[in-house]
PDB file of N, CA and C in Angstrom:
ATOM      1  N   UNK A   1     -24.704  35.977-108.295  1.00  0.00           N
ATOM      2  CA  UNK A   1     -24.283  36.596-109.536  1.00  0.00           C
ATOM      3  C   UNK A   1     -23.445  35.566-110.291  1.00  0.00           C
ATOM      4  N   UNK A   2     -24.091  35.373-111.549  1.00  0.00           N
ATOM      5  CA  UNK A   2     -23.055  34.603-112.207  1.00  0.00           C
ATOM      6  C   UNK A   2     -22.148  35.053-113.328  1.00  0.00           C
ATOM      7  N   UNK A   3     -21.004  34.031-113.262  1.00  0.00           N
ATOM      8  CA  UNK A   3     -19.931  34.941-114.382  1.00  0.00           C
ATOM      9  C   UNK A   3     -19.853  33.816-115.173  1.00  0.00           C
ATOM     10  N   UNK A   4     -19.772  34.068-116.689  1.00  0.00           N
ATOM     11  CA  UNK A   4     -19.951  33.558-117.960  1.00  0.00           C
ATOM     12  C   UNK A   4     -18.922  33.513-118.831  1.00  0.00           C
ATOM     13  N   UNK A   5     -18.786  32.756-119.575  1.00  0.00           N
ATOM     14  CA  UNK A   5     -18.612  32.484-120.892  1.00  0.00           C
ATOM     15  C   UNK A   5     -19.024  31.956-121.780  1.00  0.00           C
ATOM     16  N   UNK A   6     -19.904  32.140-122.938  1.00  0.00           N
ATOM     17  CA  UNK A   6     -20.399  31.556-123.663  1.00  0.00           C
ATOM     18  C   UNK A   6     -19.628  31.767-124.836  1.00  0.00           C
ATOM     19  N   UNK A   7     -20.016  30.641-126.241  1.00  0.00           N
ATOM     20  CA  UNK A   7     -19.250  30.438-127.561  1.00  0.00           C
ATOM     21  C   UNK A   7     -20.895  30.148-127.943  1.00  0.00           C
ATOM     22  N   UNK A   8     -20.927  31.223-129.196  1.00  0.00           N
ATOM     23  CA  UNK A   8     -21.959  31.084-129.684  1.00  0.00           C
ATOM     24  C   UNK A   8     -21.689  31.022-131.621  1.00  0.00           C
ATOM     25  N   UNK A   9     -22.335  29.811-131.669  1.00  0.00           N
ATOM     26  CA  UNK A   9     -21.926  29.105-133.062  1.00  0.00           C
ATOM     27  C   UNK A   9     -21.847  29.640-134.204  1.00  0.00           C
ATOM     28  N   UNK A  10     -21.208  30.304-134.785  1.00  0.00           N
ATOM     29  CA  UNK A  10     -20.678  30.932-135.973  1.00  0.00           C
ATOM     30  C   UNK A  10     -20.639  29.547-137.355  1.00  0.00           C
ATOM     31  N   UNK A  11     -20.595  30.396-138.421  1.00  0.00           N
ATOM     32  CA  UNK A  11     -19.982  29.962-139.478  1.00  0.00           C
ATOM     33  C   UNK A  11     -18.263  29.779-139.556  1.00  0.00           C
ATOM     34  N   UNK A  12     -17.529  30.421-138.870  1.00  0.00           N
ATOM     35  CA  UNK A  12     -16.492  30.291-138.700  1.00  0.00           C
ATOM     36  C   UNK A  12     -16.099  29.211-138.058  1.00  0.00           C
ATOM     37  N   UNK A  13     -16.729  29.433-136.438  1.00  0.00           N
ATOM     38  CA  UNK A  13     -16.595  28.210-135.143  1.00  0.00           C
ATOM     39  C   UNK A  13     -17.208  27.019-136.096  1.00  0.00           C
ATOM     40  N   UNK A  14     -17.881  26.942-136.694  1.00  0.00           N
ATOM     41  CA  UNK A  14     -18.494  25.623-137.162  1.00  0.00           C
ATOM     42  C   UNK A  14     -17.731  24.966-138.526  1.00  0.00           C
ATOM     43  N   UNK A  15     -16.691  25.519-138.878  1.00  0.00           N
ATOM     44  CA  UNK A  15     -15.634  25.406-139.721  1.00  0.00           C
ATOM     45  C   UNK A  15     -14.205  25.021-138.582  1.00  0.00           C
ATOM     46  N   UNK A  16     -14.053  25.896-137.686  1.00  0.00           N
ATOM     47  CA  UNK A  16     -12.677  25.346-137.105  1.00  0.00           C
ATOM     48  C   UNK A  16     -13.570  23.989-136.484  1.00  0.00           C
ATOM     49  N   UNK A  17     -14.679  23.787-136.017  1.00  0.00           N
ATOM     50  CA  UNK A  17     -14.941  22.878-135.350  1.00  0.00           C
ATOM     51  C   UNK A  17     -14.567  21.524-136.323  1.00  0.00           C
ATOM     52  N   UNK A  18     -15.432  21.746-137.230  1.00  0.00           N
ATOM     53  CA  UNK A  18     -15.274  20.394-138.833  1.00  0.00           C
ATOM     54  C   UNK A  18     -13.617  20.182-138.844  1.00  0.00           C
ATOM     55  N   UNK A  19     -12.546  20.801-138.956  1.00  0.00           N
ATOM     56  CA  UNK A  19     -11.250  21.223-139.130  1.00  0.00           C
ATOM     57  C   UNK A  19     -10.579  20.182-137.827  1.00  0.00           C
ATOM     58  N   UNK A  20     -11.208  20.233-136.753  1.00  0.00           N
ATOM     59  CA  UNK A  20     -10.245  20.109-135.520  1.00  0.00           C
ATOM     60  C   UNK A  20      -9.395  20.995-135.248  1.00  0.00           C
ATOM     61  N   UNK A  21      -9.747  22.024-135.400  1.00  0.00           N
ATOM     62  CA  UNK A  21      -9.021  23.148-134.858  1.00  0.00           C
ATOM     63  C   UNK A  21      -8.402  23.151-133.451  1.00  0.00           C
ATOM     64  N   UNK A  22      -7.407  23.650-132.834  1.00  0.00           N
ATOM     65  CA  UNK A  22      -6.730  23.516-132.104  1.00  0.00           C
ATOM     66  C   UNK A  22      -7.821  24.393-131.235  1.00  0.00           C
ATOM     67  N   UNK A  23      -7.900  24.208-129.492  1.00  0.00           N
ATOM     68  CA  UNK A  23      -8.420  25.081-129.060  1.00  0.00           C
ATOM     69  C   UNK A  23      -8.150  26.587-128.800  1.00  0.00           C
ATOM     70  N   UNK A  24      -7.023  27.081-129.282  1.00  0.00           N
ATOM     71  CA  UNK A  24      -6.741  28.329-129.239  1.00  0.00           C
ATOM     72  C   UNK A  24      -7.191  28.902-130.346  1.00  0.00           C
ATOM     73  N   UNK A  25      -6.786  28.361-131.365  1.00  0.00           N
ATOM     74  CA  UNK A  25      -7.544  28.827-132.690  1.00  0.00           C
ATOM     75  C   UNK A  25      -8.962  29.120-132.677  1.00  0.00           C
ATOM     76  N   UNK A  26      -9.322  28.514-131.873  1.00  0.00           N
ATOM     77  CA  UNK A  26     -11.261  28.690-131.818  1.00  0.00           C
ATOM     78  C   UNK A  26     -11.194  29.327-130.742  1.00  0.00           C
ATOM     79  N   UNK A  27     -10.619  29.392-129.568  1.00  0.00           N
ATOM     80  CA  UNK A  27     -10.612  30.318-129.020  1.00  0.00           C
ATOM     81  C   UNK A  27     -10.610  31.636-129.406  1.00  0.00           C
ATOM     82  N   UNK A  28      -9.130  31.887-130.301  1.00  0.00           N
ATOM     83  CA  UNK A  28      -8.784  33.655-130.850  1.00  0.00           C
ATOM     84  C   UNK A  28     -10.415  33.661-131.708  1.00  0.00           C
ATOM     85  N   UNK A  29     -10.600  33.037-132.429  1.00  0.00           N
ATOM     86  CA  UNK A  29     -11.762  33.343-133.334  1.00  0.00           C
ATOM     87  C   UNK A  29     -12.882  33.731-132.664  1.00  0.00           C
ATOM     88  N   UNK A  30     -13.251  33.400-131.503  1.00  0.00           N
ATOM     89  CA  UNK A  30     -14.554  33.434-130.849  1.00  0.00           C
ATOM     90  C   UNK A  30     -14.376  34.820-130.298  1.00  0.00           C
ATOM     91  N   UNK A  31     -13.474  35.187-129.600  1.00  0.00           N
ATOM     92  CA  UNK A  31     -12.631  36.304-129.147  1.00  0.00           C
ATOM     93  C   UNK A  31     -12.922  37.458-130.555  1.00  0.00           C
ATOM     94  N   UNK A  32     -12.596  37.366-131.630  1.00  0.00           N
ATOM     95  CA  UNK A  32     -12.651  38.030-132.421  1.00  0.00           C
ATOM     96  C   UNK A  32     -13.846  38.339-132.689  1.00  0.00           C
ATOM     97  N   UNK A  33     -15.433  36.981-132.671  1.00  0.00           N
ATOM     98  CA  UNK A  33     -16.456  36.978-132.727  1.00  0.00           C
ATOM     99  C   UNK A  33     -17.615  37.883-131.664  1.00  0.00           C
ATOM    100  N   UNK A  34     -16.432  38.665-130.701  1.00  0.00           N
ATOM    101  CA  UNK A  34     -17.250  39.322-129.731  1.00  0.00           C
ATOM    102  C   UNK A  34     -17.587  37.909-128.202  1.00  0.00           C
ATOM    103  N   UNK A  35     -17.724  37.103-128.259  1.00  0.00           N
ATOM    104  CA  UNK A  35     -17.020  36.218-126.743  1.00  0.00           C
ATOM    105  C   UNK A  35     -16.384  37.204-125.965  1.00  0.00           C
ATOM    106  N   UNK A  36     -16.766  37.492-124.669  1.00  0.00           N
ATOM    107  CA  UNK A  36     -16.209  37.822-123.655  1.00  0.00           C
ATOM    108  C   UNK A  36     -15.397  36.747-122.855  1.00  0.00           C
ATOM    109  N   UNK A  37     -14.246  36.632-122.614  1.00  0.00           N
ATOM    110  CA  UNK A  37     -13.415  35.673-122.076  1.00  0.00           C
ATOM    111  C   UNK A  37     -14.219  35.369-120.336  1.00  0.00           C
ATOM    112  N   UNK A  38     -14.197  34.469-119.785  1.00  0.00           N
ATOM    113  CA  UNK A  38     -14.332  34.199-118.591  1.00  0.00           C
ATOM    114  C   UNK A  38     -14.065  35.244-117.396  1.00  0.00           C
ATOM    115  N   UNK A  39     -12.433  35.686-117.835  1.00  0.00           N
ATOM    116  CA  UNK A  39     -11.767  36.308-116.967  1.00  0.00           C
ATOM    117  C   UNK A  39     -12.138  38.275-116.872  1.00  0.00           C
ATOM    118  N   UNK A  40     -12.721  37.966-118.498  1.00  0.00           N
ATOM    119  CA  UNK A  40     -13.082  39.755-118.611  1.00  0.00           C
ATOM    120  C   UNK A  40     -14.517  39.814-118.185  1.00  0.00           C
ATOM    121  N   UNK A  41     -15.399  38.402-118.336  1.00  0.00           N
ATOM    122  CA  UNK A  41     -17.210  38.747-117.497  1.00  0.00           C
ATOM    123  C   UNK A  41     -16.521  39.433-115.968  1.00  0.00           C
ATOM    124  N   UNK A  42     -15.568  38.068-115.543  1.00  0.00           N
ATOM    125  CA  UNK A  42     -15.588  38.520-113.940  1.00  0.00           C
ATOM    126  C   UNK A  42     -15.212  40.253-113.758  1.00  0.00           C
ATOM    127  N   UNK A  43     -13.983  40.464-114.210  1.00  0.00           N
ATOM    128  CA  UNK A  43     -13.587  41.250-114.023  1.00  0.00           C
ATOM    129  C   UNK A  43     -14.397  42.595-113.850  1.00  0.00           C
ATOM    130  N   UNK A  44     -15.363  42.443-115.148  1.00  0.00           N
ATOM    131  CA  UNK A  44     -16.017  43.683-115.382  1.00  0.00           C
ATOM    132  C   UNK A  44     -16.811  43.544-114.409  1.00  0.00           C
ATOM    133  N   UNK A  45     -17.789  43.002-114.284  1.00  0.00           N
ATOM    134  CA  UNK A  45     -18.980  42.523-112.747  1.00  0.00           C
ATOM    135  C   UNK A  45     -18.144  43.290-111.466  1.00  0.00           C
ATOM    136  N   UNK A  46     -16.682  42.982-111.561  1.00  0.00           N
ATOM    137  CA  UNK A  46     -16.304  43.055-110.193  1.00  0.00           C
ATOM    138  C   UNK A  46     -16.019  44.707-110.330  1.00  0.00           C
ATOM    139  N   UNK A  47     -14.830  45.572-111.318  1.00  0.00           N
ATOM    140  CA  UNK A  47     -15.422  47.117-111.160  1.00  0.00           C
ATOM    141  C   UNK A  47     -16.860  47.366-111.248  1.00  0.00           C
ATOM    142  N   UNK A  48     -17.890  46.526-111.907  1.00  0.00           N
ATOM    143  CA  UNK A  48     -18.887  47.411-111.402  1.00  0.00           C
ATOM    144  C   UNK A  48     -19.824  47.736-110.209  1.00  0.00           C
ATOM    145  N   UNK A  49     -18.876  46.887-109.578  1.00  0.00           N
ATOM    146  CA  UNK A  49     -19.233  46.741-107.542  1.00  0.00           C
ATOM    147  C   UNK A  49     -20.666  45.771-107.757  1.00  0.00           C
ATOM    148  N   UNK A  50     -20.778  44.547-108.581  1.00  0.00           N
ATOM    149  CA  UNK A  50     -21.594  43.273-108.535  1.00  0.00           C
ATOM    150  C   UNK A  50     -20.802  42.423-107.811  1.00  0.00           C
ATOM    151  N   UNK A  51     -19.967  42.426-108.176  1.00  0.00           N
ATOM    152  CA  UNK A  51     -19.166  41.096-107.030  1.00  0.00           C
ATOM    153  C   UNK A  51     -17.825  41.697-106.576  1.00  0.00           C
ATOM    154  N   UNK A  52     -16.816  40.973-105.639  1.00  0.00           N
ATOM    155  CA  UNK A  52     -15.758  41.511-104.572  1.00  0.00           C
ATOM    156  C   UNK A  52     -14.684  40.854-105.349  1.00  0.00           C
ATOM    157  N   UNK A  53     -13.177  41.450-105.151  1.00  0.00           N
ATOM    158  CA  UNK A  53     -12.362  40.564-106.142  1.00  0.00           C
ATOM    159  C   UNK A  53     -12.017  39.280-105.728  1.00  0.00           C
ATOM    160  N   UNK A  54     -12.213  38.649-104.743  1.00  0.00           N
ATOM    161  CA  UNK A  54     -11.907  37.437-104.052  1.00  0.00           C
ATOM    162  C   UNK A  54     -12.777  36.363-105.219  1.00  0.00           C
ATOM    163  N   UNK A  55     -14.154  36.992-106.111  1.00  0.00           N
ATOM    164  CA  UNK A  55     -14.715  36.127-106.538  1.00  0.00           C
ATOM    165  C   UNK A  55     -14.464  36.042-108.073  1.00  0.00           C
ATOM    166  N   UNK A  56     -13.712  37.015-108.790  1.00  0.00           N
ATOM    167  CA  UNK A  56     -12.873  36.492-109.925  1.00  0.00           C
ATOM    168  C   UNK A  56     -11.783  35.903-109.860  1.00  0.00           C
ATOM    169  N   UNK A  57     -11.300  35.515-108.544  1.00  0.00           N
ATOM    170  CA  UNK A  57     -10.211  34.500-108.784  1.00  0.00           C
ATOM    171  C   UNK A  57     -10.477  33.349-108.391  1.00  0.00           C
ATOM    172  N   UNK A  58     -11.240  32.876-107.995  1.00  0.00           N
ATOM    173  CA  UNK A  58     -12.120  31.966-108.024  1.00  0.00           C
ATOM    174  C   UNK A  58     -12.811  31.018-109.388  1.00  0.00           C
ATOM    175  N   UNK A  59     -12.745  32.314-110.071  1.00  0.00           N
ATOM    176  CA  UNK A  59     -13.665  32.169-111.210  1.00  0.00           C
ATOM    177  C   UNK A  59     -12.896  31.301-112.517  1.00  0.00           C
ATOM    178  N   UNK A  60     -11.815  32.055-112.249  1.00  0.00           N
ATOM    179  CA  UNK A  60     -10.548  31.520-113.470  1.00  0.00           C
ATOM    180  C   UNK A  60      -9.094  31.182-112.786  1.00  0.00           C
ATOM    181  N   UNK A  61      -9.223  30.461-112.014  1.00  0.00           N
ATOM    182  CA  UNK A  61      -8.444  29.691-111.018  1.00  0.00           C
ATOM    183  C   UNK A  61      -8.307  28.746-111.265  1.00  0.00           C
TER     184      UNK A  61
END
């Protein structure tokens, strides 16, 4: 089972990108863009009894 994060290229992201945006800034934005954080794929996988919690901390460790 794999746990994810993807950033999928916006008009926005492709503006902080041109910018040099700080990585938090493109972070919150992507976040805002619907991006599931790393830590919320695992998490969710793991209540939904796909994976054990030993393997979201692993994940974002």
């Amino acid at each position: 089972m794999g746990i994810y994060e993807i950033l999928q290229n916006s008009p926005s992201i492709r503006l902080l990108i041109q910018r040099n945006a700080r990585p938090t800034e493109m972070y919150d934005e992507a976040v805002r863009a619907g991006m599931r954080s790393l830590r919320h794929d695992a998490l969710e996988k793991c209540f939904q009894g796909l994976i054990d919690l030993r393997q979201p901390r692993l994940a974002y460790l």
